[in-house]
C-alpha atoms as a PDB file:
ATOM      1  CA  UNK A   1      12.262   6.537  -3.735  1.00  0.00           C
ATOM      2  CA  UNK A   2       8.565   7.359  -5.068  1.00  0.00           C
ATOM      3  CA  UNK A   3       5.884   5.217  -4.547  1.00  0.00           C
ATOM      4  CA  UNK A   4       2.154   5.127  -6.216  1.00  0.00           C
ATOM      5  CA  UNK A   5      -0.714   3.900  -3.907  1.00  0.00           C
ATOM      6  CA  UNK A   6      -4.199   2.801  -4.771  1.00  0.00           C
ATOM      7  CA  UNK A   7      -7.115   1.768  -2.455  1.00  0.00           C
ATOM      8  CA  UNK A   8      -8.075  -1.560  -3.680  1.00  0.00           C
ATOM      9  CA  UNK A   9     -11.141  -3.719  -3.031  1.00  0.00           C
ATOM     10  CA  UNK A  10      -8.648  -6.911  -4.256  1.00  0.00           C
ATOM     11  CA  UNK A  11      -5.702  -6.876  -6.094  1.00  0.00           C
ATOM     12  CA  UNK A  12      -3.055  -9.656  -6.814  1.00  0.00           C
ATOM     13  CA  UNK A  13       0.600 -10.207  -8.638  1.00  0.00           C
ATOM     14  CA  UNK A  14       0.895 -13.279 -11.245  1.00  0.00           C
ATOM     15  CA  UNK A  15       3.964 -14.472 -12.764  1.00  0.00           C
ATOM     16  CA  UNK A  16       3.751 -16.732 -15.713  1.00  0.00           C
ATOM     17  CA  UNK A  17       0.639 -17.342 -15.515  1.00  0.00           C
ATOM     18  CA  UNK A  18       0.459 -18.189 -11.724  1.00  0.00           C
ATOM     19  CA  UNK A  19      -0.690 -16.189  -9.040  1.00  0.00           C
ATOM     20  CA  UNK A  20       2.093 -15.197  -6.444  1.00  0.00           C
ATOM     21  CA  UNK A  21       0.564 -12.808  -4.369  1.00  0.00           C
ATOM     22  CA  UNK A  22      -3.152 -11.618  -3.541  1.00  0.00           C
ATOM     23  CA  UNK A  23      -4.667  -9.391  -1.441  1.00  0.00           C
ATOM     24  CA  UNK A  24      -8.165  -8.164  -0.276  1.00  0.00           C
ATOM     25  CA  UNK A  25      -9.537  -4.870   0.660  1.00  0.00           C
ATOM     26  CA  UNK A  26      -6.216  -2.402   1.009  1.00  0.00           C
ATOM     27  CA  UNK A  27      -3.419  -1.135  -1.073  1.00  0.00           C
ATOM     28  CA  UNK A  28      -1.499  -1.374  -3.853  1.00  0.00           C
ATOM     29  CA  UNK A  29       1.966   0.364  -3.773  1.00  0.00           C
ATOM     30  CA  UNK A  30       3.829   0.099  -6.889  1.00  0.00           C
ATOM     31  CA  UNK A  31       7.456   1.212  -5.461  1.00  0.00           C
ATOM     32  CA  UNK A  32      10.750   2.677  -6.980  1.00  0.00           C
ATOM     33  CA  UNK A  33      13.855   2.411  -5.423  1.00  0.00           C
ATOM     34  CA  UNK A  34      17.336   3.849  -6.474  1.00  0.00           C
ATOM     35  CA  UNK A  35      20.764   3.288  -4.745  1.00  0.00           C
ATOM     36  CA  UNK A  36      20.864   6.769  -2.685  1.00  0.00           C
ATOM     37  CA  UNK A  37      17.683   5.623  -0.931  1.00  0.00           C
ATOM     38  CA  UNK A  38      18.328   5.064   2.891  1.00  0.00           C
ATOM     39  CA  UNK A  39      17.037   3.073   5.836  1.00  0.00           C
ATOM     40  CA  UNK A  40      15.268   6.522   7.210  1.00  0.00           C
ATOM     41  CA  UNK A  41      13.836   6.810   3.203  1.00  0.00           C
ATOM     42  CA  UNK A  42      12.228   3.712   4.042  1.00  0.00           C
ATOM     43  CA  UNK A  43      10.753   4.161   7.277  1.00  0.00           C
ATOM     44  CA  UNK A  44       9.623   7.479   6.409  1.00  0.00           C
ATOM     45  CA  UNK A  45       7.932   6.207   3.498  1.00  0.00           C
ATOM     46  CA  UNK A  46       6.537   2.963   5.343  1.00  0.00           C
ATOM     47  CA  UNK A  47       5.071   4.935   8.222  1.00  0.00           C
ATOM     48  CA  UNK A  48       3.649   7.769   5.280  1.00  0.00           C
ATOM     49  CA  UNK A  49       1.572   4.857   3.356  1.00  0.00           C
ATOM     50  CA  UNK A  50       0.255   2.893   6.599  1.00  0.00           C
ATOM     51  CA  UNK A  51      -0.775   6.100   8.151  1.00  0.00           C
ATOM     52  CA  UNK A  52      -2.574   7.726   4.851  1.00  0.00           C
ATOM     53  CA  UNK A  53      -6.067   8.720   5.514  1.00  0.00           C
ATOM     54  CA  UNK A  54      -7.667   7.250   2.447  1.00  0.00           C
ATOM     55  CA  UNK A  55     -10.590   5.765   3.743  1.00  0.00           C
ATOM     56  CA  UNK A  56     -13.958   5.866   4.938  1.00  0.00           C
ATOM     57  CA  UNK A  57     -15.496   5.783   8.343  1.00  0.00           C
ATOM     58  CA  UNK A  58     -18.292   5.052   9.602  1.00  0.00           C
ATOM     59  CA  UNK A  59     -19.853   8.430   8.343  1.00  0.00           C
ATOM     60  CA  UNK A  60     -18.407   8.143   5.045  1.00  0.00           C
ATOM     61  CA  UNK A  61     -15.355  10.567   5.072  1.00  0.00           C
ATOM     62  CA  UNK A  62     -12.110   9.990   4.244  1.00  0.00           C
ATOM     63  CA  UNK A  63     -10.398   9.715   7.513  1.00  0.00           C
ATOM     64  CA  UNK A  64      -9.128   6.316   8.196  1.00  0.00           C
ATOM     65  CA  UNK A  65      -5.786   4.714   7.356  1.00  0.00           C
ATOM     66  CA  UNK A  66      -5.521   0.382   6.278  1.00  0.00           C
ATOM     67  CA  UNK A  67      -4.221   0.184   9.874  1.00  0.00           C
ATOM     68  CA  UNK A  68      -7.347   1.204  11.215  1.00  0.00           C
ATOM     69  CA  UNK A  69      -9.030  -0.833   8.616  1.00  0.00           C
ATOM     70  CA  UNK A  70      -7.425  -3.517   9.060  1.00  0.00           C
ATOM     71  CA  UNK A  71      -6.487  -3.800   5.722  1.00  0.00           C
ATOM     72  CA  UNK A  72      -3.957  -5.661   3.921  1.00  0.00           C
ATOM     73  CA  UNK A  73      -0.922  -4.450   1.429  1.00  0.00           C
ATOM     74  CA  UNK A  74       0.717  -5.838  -1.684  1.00  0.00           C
ATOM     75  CA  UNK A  75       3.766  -3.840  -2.313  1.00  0.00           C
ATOM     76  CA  UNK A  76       5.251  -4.117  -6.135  1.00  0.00           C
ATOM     77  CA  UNK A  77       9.204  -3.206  -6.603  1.00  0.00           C
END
C-alpha cells in the first residue's frame, strides 16, 4: 500500500465530464493498493494520514493535523 498526500485549498474528481466528488480545504490522497495489503495496512495507514501534522496553527507552524482542522478528504484509488 503507498499513498501520496497533498494539502489542498479545494480539490475535486470528475468523470466524463461530470463532477463526482469535491472537497474544500484538506487532502488529497491518491492511494495504491495490492492484494497482500491487510486490514491492520489500512488502519495503520488511515490513522498515519488523519494524524499528519501538515498544517498551520495559529502561529503559523506546521503542527496541526485535518482532524484538528476540521478538514475534509478526497481519497483517489
Amino acid at each position: 500500500m503507498i499513498a501520496v498526500i497533498q494539502r489542498v485549498s479545494s480539490a475535486s474528481v470528475e468523470i466524463e465530464k461530470k463532477i463526482k466528488a469535491s472537497i474544500g480545504n484538506g487532502l488529497l490522497v491518491l492511494l495504491g493498493i495490492e492484494d497482500a495489503d491487510t486490514l491492520e495496512d489500512i488502519e495503520w495507514l488511515s490513522g498515519k494520514i488523519v494524524n499528519l501534522r501538515i498544517f498551520d496553527d495559529a502561529d503559523g507552524v506546521m503542527n496541526e493535523s485535518v482532524k484538528e482542522k476540521n478538514g475534509e478528504l478526497l481519497l483517489i484509488s
